[in-house]
Protein backbone atom coordinates (compact mmCIF):
# COMPACT_ATOMS: atom_id res chain seq x y z
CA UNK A 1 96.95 96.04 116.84
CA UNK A 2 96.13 99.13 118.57
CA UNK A 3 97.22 102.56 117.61
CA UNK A 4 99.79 104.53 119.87
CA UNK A 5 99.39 107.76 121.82
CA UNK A 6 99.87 110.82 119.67
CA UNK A 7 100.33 114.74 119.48
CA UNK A 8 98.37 115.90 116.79
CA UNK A 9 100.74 118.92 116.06
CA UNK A 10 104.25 116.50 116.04
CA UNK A 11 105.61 116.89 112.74
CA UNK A 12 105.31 112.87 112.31
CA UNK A 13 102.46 111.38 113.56
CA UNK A 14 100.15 114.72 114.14
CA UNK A 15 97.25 114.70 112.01
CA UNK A 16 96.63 118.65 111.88
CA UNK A 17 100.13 119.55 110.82
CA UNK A 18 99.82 120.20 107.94
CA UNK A 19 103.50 120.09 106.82
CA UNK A 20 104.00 116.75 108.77
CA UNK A 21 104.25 113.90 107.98
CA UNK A 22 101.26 112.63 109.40
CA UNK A 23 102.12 109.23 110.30
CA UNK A 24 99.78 106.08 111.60
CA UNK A 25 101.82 104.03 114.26
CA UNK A 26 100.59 100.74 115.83
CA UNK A 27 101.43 98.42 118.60
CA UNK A 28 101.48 94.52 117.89
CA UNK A 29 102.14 93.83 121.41
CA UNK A 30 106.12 93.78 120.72
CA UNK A 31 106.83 96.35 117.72
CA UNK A 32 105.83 99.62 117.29
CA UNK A 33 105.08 99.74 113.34
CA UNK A 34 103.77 102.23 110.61
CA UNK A 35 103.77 102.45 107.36
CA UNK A 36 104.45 105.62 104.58
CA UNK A 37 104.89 106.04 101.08
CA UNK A 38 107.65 108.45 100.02
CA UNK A 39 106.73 111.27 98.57
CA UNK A 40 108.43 114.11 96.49
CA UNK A 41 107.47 116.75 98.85
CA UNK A 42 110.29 115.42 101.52
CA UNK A 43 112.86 114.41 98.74
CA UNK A 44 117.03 115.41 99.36
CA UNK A 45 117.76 114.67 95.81
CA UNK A 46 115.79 114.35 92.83
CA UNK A 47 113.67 110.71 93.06
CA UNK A 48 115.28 110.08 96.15
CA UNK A 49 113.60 110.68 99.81
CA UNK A 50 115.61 112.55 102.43
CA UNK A 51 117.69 110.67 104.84
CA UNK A 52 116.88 112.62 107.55
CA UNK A 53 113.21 112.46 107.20
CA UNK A 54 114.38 108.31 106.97
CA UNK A 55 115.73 109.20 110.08
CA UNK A 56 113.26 110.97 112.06
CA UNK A 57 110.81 107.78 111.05
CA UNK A 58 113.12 105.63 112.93
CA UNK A 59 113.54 107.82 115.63
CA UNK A 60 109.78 108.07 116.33
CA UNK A 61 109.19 104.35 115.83
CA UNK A 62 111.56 102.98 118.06
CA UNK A 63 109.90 105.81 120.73
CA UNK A 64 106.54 104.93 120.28
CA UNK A 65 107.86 100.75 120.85
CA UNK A 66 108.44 102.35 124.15
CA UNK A 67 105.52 104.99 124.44
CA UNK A 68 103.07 101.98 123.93
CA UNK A 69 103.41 101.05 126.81
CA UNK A 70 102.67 104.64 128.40
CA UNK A 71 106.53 104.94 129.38
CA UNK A 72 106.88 108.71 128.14
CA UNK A 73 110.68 108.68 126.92
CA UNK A 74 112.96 111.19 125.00
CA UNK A 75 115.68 110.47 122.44
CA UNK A 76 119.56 110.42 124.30
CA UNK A 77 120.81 108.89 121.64
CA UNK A 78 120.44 107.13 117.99
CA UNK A 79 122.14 105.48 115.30
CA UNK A 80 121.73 105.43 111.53
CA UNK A 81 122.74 102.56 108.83
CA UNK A 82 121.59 103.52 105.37
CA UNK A 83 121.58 100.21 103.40
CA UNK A 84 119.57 101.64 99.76
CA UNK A 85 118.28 104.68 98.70
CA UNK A 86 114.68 105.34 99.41
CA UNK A 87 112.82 106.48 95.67
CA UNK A 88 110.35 108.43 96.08
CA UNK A 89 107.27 106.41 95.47
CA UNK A 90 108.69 103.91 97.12
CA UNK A 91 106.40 101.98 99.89
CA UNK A 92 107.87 101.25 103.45
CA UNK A 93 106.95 99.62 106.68
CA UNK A 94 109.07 100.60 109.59
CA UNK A 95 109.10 98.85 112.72
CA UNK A 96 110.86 99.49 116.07
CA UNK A 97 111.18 97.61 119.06
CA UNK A 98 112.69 97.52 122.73
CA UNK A 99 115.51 95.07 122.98
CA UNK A 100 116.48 96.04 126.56
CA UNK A 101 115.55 98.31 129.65
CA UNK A 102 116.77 99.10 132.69
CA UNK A 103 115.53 101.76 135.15
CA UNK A 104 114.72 104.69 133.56
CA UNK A 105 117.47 103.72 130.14
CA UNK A 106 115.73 101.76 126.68
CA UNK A 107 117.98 100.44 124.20
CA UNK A 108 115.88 100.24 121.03
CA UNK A 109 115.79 98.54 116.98
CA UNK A 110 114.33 100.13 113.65
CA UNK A 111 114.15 99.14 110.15
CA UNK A 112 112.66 100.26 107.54
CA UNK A 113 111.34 97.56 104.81
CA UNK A 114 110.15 98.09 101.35
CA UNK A 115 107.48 96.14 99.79
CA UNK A 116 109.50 93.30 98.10
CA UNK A 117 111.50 92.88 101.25
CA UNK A 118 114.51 95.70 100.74
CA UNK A 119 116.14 96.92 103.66
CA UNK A 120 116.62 100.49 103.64
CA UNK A 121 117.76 101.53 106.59
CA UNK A 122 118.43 100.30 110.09
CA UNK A 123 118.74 102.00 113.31
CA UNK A 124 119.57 101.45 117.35
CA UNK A 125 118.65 104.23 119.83
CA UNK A 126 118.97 104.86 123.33
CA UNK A 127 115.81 106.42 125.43
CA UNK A 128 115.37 107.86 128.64
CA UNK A 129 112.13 107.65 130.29
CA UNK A 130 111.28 111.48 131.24
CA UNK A 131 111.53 112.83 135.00
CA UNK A 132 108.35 113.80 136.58
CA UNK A 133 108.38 116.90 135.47
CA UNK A 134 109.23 116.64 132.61
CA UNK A 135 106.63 113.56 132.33
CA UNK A 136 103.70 115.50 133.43
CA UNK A 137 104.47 118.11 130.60
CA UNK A 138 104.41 115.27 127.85
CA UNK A 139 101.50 113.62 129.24
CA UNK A 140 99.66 117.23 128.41
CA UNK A 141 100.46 116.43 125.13
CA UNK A 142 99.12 113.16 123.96
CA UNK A 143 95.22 111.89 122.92
């Protein structure tokens, strides 16, 4: 597996923000895939990790399925289905994956797995790969 592109100041996957999350992702050849234990400092309610922060972990997994393969995309649209509550403490592996493409349109799948198999969440999105422009810009941005 190789690790994907990166910003190192993106609140997920940057290694010098400091706030961040400061996520690991890797490409298998077909899923994008990283793995995080939750922790208190992103919790929503006592024990229990934020949904959103749940959230943005799909988001940016089922981006970098697509950003593995140097196709510089941004979110048009994404969908949520929370399945358990995330504890805090708890261990997770969330993958993402293209299922479809089509010009410059990516329909993508998330999920987010705990160690003994629970599914947390699952998500679908819907990328679009960046303009020139816009591409050039984002380009600036990666290592």
């Amino acid at each position: 597996m190789r690790e994907v592109l990166k910003y190192s100041g993106c609140f997920v996957c940057g290694e010098k923000n400091e706030i961040g999350l400061q996520a690991k992702f890797h490409f298998d050849g077909e899923k994008a895939i990283t793995k995080v234990k939750a922790g208190t400092l992103y919790e929503g309610y006592a024990g229990i990790y934020h949904g959103g922060i749940l959230s943005t972990l799909l988001d940016e997994v089922m981006i970098k399925a697509i950003l593995a393969n140097e196709r510089f995309a941004v979110t048009a649209e994404m969908t949520i289905r929370f399945v358990a509550p995330v504890r805090t403490g708890d261990e997770l592996t969330i993958t993402g994956w293209v299922t479809k493409s089509k010009g410059r349109i990516f329909v993508t799948e998330g999920k987010a797995v705990g160690k003994d198999g629970t599914v947390y969440a699952t998500a679908t999105g819907k990328y679009i790969e960046a303009k020139e422009e816009l591409r050039q810009e984002l380009v600036k941005s990666v290592e």
